[in-house]
PDB file of N, CA and C in Angstrom:
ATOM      1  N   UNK A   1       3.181   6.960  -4.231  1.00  0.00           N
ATOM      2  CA  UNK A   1       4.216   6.185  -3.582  1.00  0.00           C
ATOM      3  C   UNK A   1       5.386   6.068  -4.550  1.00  0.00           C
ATOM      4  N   UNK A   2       6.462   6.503  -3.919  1.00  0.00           N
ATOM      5  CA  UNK A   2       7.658   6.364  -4.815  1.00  0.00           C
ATOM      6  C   UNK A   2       8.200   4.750  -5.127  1.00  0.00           C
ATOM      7  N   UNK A   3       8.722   4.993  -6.677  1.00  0.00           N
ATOM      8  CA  UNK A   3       9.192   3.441  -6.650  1.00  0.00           C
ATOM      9  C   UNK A   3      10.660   3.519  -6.052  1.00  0.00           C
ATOM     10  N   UNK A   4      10.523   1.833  -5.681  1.00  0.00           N
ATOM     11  CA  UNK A   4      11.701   1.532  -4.811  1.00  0.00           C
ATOM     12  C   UNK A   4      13.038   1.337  -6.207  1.00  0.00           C
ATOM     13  N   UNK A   5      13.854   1.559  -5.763  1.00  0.00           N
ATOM     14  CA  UNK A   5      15.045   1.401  -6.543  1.00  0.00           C
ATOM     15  C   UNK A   5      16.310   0.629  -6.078  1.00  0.00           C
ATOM     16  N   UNK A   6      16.721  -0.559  -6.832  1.00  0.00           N
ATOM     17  CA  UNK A   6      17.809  -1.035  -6.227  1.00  0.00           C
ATOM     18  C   UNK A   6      19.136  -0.969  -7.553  1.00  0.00           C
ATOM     19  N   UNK A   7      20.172  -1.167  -7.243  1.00  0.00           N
ATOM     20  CA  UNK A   7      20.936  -0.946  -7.982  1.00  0.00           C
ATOM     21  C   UNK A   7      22.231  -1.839  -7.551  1.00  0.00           C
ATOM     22  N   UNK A   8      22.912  -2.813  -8.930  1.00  0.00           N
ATOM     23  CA  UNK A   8      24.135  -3.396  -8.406  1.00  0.00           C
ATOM     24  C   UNK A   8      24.979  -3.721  -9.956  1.00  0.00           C
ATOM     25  N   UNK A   9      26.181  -3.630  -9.966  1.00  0.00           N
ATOM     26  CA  UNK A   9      27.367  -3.745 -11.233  1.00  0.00           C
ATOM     27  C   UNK A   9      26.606  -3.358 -12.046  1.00  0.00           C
ATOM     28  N   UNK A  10      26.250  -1.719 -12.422  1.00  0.00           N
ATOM     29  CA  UNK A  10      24.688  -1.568 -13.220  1.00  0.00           C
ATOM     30  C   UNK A  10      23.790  -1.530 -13.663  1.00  0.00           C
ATOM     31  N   UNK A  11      23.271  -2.545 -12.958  1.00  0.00           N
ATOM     32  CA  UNK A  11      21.983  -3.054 -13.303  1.00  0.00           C
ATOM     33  C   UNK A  11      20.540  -2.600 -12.456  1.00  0.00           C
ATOM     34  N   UNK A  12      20.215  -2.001 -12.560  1.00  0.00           N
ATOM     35  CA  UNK A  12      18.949  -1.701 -11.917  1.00  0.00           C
ATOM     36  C   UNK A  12      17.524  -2.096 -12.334  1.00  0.00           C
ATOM     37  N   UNK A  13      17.182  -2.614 -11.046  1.00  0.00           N
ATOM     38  CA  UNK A  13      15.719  -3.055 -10.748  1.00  0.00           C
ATOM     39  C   UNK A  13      14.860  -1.845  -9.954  1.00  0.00           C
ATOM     40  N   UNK A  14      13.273  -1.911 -10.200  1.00  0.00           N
ATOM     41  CA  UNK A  14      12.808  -0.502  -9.476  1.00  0.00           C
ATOM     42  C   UNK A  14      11.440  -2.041  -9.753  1.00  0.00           C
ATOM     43  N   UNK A  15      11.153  -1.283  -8.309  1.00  0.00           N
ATOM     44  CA  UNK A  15       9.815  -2.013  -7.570  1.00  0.00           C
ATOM     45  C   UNK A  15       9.077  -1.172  -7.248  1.00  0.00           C
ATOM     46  N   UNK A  16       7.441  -1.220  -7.726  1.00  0.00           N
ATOM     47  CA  UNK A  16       6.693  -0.609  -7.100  1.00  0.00           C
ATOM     48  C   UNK A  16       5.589  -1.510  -6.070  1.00  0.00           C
ATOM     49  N   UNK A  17       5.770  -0.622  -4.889  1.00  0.00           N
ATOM     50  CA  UNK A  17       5.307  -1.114  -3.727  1.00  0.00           C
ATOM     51  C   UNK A  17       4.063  -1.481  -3.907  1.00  0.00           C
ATOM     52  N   UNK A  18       3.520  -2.333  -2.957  1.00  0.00           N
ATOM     53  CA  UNK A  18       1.759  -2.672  -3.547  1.00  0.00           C
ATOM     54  C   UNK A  18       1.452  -3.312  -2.139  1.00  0.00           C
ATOM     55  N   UNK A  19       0.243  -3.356  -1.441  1.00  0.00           N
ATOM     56  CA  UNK A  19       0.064  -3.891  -0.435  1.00  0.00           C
ATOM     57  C   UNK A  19      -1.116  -3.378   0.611  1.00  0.00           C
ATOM     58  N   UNK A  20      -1.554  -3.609   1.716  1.00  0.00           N
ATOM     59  CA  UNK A  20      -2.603  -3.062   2.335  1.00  0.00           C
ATOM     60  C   UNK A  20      -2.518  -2.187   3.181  1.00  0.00           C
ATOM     61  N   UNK A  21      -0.741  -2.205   3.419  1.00  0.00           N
ATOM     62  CA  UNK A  21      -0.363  -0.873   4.223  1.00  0.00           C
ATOM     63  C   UNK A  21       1.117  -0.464   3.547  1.00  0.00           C
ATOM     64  N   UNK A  22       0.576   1.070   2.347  1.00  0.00           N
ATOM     65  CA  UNK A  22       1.767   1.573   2.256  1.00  0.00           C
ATOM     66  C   UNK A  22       2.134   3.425   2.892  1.00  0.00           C
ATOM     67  N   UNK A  23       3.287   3.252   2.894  1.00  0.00           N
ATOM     68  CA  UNK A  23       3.386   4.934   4.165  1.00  0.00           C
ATOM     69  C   UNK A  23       4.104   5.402   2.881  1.00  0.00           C
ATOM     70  N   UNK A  24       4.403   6.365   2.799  1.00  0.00           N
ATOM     71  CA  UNK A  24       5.537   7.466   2.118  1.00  0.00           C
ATOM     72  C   UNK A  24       6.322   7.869   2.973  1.00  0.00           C
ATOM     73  N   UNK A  25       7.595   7.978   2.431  1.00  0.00           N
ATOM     74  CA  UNK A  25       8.730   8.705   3.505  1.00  0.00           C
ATOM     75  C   UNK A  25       8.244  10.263   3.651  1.00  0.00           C
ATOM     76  N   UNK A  26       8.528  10.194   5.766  1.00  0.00           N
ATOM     77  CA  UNK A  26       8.269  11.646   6.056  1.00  0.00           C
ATOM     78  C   UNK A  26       6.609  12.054   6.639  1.00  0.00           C
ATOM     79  N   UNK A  27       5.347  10.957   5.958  1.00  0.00           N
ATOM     80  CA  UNK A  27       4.319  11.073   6.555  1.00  0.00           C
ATOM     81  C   UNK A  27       4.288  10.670   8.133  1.00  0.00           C
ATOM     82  N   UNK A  28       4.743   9.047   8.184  1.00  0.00           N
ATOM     83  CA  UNK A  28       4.465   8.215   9.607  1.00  0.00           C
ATOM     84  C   UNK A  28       5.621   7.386   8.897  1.00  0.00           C
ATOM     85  N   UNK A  29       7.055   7.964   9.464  1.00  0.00           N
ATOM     86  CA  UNK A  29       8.220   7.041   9.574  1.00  0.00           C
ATOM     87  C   UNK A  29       8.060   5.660  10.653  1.00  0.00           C
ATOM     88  N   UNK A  30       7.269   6.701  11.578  1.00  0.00           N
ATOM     89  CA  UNK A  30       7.523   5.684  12.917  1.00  0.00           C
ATOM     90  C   UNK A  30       6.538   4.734  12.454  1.00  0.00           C
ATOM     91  N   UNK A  31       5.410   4.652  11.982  1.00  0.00           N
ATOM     92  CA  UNK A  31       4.579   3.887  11.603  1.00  0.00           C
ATOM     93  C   UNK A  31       5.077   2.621  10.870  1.00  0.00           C
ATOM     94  N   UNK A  32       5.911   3.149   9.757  1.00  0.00           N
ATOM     95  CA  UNK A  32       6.704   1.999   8.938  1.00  0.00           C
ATOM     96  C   UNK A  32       7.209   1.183   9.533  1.00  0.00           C
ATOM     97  N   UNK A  33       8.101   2.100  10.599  1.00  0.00           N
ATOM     98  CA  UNK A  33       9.326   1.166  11.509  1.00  0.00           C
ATOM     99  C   UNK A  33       8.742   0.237  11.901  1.00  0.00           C
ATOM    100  N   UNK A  34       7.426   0.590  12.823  1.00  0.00           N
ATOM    101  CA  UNK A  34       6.755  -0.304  13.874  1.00  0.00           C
ATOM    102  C   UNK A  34       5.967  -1.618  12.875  1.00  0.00           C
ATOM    103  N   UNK A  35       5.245  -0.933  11.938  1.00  0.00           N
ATOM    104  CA  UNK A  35       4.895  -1.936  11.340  1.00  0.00           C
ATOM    105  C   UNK A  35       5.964  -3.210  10.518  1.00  0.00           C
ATOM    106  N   UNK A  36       7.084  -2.719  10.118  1.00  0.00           N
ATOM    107  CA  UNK A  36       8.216  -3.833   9.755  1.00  0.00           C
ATOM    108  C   UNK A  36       8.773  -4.648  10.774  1.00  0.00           C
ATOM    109  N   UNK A  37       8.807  -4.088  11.998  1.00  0.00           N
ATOM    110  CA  UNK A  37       9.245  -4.819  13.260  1.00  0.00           C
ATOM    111  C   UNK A  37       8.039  -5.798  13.387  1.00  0.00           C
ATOM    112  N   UNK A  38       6.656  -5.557  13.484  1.00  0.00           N
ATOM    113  CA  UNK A  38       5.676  -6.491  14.164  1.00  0.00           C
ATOM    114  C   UNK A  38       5.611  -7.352  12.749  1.00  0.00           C
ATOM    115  N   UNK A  39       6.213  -7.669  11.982  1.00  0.00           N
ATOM    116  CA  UNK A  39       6.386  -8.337  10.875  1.00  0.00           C
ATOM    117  C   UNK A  39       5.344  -8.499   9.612  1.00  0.00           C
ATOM    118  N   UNK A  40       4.824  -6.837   9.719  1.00  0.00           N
ATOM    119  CA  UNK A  40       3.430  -6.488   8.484  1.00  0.00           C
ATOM    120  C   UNK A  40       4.248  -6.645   6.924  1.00  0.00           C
ATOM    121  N   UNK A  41       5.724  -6.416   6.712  1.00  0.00           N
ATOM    122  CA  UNK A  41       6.180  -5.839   5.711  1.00  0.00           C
ATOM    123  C   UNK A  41       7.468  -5.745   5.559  1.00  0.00           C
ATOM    124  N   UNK A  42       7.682  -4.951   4.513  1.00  0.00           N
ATOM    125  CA  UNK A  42       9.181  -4.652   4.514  1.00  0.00           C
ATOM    126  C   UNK A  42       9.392  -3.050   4.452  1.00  0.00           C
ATOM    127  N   UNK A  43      10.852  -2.665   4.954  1.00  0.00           N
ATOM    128  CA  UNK A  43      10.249  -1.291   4.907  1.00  0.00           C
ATOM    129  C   UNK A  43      11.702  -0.895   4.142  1.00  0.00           C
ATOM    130  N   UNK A  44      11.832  -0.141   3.547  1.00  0.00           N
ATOM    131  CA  UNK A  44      12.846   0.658   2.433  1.00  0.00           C
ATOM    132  C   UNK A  44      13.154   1.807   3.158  1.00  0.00           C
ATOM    133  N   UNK A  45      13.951   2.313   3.659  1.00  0.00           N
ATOM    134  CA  UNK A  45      14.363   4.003   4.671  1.00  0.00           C
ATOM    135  C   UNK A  45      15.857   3.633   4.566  1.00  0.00           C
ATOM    136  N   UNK A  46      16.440   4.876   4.797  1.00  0.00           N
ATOM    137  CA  UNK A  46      17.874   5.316   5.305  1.00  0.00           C
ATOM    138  C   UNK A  46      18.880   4.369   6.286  1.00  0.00           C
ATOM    139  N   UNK A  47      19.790   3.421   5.910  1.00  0.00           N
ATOM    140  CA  UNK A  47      20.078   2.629   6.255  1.00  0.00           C
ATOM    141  C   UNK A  47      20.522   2.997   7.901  1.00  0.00           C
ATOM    142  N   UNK A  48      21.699   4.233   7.944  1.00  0.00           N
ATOM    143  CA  UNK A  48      21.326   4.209   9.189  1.00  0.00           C
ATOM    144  C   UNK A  48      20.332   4.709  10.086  1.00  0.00           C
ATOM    145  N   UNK A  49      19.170   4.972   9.761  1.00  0.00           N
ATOM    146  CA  UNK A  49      17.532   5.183  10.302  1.00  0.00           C
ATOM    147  C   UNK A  49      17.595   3.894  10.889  1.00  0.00           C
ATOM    148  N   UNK A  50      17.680   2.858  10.013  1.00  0.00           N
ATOM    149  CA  UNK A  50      17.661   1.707  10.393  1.00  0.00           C
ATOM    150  C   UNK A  50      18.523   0.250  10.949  1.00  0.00           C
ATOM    151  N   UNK A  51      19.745   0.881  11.085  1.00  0.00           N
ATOM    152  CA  UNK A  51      20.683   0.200  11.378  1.00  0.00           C
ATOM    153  C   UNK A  51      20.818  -0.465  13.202  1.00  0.00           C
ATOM    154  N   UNK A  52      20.106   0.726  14.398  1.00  0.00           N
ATOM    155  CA  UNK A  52      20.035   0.462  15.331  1.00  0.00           C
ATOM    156  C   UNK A  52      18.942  -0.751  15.615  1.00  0.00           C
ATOM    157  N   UNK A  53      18.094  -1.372  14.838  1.00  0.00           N
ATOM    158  CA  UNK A  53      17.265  -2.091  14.890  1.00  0.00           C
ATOM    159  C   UNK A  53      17.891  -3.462  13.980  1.00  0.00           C
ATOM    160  N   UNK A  54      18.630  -3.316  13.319  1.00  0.00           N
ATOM    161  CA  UNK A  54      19.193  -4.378  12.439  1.00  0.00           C
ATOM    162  C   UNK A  54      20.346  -5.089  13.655  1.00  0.00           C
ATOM    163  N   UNK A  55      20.935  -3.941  14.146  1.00  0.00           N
ATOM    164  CA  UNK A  55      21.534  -4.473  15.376  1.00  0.00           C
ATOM    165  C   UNK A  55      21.239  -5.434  16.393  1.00  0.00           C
ATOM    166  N   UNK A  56      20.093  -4.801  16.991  1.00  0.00           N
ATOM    167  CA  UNK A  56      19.287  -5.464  17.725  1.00  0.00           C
ATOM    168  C   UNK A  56      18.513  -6.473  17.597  1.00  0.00           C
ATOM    169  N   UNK A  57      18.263  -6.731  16.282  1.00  0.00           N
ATOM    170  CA  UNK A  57      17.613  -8.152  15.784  1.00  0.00           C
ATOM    171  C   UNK A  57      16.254  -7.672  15.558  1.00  0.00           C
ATOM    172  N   UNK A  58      15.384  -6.413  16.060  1.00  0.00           N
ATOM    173  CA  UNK A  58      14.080  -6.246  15.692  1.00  0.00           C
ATOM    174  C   UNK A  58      13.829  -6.262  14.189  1.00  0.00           C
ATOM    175  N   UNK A  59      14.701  -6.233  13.360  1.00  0.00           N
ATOM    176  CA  UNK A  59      14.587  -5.892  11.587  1.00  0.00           C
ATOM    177  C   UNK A  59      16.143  -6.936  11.389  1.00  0.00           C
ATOM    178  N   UNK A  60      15.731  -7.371  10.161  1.00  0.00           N
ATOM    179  CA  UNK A  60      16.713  -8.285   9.374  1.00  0.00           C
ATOM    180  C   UNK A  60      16.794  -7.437   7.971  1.00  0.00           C
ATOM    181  N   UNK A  61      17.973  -7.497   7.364  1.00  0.00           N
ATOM    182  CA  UNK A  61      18.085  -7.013   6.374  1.00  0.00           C
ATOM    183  C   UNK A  61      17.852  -7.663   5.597  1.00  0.00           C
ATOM    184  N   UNK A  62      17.146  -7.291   4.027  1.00  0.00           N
ATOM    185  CA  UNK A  62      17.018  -8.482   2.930  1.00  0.00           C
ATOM    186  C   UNK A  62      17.270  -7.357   1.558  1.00  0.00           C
ATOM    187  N   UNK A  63      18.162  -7.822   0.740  1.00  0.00           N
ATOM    188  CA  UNK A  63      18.558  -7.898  -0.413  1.00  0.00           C
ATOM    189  C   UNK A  63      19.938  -6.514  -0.128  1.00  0.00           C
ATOM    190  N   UNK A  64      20.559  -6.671   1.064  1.00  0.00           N
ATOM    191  CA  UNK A  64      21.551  -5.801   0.991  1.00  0.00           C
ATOM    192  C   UNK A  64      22.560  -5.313   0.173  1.00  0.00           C
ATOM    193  N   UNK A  65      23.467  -6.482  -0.526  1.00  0.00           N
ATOM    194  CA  UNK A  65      24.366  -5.931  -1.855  1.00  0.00           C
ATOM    195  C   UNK A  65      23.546  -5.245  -2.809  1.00  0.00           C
ATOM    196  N   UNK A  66      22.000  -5.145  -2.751  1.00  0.00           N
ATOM    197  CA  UNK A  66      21.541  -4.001  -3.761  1.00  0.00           C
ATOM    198  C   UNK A  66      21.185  -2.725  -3.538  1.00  0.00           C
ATOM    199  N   UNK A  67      21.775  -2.471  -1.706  1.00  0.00           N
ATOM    200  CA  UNK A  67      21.272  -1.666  -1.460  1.00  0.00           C
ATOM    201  C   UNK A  67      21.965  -0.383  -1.703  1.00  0.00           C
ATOM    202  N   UNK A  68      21.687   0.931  -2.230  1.00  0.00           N
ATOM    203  CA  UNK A  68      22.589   2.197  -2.352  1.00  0.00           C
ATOM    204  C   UNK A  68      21.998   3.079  -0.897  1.00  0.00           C
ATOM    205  N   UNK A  69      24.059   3.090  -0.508  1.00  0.00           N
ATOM    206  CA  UNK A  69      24.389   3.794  -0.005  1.00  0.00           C
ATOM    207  C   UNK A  69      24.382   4.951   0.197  1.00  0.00           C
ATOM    208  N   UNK A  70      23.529   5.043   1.195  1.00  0.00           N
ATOM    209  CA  UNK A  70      22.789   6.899   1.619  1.00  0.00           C
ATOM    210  C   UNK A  70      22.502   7.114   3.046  1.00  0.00           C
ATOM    211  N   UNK A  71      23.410   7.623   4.085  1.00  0.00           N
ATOM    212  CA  UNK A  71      23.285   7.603   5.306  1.00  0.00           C
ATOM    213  C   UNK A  71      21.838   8.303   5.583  1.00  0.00           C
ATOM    214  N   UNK A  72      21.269   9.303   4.923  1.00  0.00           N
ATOM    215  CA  UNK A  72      20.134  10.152   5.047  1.00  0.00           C
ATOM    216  C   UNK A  72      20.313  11.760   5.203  1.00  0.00           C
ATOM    217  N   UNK A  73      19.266  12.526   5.375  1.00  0.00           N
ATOM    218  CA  UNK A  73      19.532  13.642   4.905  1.00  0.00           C
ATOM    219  C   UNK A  73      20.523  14.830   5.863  1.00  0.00           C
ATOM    220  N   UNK A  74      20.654  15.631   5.134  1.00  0.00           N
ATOM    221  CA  UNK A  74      21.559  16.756   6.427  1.00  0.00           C
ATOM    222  C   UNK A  74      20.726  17.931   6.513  1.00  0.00           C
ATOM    223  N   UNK A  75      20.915  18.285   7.845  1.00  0.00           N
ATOM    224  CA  UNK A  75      20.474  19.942   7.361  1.00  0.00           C
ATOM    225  C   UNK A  75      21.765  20.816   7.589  1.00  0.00           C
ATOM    226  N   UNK A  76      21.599  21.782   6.939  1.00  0.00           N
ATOM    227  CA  UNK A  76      22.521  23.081   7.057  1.00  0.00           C
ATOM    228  C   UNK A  76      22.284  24.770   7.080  1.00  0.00           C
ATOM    229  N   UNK A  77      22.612  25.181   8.684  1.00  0.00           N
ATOM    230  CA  UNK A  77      22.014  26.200   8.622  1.00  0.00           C
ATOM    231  C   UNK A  77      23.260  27.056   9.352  1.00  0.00           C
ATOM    232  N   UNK A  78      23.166  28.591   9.349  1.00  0.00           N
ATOM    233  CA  UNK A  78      24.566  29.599   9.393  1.00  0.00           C
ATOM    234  C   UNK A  78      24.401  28.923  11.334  1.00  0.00           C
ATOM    235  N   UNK A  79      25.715  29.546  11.559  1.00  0.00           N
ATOM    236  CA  UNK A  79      25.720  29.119  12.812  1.00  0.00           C
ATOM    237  C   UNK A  79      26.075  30.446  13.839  1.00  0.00           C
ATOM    238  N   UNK A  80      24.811  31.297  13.042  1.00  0.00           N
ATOM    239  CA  UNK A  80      24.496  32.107  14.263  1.00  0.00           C
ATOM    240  C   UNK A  80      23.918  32.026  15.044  1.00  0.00           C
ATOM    241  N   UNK A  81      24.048  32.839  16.433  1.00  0.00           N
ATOM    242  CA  UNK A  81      23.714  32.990  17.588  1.00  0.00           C
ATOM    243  C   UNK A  81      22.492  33.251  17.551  1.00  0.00           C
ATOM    244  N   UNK A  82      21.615  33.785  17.186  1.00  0.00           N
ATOM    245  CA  UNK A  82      20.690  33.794  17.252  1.00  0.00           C
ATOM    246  C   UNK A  82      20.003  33.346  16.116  1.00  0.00           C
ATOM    247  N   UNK A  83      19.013  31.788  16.411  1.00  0.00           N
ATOM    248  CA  UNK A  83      18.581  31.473  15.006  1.00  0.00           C
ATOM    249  C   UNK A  83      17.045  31.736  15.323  1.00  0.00           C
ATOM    250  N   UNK A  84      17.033  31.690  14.092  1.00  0.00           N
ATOM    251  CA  UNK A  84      15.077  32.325  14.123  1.00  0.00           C
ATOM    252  C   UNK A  84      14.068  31.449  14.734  1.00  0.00           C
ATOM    253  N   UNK A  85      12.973  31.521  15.451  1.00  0.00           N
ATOM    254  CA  UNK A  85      12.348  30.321  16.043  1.00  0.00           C
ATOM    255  C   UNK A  85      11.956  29.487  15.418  1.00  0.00           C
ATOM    256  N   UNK A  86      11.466  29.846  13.950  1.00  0.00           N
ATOM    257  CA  UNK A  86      10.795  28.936  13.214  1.00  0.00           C
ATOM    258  C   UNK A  86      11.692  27.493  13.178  1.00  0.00           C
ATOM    259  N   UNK A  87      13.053  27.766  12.625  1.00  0.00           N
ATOM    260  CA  UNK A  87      14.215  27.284  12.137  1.00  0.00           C
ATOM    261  C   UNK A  87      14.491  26.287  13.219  1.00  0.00           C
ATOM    262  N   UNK A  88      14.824  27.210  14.344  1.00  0.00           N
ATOM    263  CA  UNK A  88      14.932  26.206  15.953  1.00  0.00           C
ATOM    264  C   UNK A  88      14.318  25.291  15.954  1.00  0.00           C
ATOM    265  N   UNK A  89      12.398  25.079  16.073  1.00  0.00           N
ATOM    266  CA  UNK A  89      11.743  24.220  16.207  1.00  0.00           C
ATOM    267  C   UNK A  89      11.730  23.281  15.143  1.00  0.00           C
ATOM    268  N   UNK A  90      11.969  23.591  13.924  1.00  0.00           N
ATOM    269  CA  UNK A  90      12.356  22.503  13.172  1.00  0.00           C
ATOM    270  C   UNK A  90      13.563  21.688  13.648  1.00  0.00           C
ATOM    271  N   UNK A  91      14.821  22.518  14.064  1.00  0.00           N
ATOM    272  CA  UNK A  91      15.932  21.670  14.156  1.00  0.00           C
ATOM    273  C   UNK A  91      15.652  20.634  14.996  1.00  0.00           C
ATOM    274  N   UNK A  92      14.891  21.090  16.456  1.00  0.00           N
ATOM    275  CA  UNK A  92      14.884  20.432  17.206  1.00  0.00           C
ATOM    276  C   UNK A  92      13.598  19.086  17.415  1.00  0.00           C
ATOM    277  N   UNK A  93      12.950  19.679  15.980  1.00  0.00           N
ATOM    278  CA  UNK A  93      11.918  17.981  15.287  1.00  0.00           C
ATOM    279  C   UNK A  93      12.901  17.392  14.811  1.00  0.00           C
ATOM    280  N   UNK A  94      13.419  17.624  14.126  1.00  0.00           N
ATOM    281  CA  UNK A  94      14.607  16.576  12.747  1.00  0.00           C
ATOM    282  C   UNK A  94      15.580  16.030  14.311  1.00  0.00           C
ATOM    283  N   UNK A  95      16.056  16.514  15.113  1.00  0.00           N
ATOM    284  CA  UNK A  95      16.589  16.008  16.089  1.00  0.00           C
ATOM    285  C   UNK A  95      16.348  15.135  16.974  1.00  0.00           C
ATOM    286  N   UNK A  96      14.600  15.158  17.416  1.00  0.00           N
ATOM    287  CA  UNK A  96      14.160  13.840  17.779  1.00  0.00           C
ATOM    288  C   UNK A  96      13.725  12.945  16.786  1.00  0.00           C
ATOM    289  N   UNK A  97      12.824  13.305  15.644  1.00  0.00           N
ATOM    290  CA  UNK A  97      12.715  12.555  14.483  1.00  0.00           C
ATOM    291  C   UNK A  97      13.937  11.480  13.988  1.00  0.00           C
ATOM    292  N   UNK A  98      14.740  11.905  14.199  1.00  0.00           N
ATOM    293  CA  UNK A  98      16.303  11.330  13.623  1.00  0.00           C
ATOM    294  C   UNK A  98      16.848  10.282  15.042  1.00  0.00           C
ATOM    295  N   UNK A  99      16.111  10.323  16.176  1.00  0.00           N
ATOM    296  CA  UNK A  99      16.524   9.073  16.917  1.00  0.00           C
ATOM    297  C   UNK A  99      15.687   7.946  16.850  1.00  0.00           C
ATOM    298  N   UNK A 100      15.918   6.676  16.854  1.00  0.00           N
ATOM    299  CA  UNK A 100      15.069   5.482  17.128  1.00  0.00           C
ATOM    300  C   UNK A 100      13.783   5.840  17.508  1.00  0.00           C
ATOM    301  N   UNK A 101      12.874   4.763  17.002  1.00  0.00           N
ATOM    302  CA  UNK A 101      11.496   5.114  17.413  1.00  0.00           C
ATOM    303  C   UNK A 101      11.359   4.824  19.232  1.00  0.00           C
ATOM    304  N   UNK A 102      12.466   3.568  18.981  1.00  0.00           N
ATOM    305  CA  UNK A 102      12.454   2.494  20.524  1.00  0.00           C
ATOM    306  C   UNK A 102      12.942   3.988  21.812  1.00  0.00           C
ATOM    307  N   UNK A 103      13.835   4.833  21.389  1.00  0.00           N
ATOM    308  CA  UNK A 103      14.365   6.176  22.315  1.00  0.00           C
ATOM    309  C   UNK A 103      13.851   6.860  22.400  1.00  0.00           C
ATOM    310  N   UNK A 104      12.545   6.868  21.701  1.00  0.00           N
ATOM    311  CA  UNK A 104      11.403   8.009  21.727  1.00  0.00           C
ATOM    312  C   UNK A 104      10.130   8.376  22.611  1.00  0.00           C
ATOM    313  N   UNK A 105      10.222   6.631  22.448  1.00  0.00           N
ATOM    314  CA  UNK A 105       8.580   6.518  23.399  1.00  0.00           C
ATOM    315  C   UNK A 105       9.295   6.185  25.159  1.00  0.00           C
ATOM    316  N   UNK A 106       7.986   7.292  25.719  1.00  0.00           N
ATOM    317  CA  UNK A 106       8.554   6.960  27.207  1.00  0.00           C
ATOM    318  C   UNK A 106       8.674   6.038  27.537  1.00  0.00           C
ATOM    319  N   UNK A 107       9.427   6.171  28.663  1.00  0.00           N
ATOM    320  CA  UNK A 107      10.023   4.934  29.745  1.00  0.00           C
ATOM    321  C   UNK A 107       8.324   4.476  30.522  1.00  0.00           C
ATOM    322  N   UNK A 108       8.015   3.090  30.927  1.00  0.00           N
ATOM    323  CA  UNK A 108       7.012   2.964  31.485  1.00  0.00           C
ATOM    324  C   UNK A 108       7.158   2.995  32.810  1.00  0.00           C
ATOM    325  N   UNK A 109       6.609   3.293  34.064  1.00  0.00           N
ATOM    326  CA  UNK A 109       6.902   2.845  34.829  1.00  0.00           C
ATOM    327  C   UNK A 109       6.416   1.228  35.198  1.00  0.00           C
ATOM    328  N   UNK A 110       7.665   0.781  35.881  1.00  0.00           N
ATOM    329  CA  UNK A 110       7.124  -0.713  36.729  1.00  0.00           C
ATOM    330  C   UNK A 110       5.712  -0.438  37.601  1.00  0.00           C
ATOM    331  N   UNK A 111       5.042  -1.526  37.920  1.00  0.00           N
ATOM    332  CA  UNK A 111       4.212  -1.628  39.088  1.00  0.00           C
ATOM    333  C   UNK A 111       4.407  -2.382  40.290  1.00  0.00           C
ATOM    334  N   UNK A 112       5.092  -2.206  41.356  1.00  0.00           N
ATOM    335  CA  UNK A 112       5.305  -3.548  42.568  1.00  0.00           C
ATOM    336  C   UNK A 112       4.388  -3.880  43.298  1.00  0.00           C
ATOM    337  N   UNK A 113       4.478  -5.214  43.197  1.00  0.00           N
ATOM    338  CA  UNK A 113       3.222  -5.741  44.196  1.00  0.00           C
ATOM    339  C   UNK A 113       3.685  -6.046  45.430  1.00  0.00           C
ATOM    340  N   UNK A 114       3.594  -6.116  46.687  1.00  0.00           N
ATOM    341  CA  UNK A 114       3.716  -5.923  47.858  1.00  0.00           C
ATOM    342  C   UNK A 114       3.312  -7.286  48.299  1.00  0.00           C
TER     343      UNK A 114
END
């Protein structure tokens, strides 16, 4: 588990995580999310990963002025016409991966009672 790192007017603090549920970035993102929302923890990710939920009130931010600024990762690939499949199916994981967990999971249907 990577240590956490915060940083402010140069001073840096680094925390290592400890607890009964820790994830690594990239194993079970969604796992983290869900578990910081149902209020197991705190979770450390890509601010805007997490910003649509800070919005919404499901996540509160805590210790923000230490937080460094890192929207999250990019990819970059030629922008030919024909890209290789492998490449495709990745793009198009990192593409749902990269929306809200809440935009991910299906819609339920209602049930009406009569």
């Amino acid at each position: 588990m990577p240590t956490w790192e915060f940083e402010r007017n140069g001073k840096v603090v680094r925390i290592e995580p400890t607890g009964p549920l820790l994830v690594s970035f990239g194993t079970a993102t969604d796992l983290a999310v869900e578990a910081a929302i149902a209020g197991t923890g705190i979770i450390c990710l890509f601010d805007d990963w997490l910003r649509p939920y800070f919005e919404t009130g499901a996540l509160e931010p805590v210790l923000e002025p230490w937080w460094q600024r890192f929207s999250g990762p990019f990819l970059y690939y030629s922008g030919r016409r024909l890209v290789p499949a492998p490449l495709r199916a990745f793009i198009d994981f990192v593409r749902v991966s990269a929306q809200p967990v809440a935009s991910r999971t299906p819609k339920r249907k209602r049930s009406r009672a009569i």
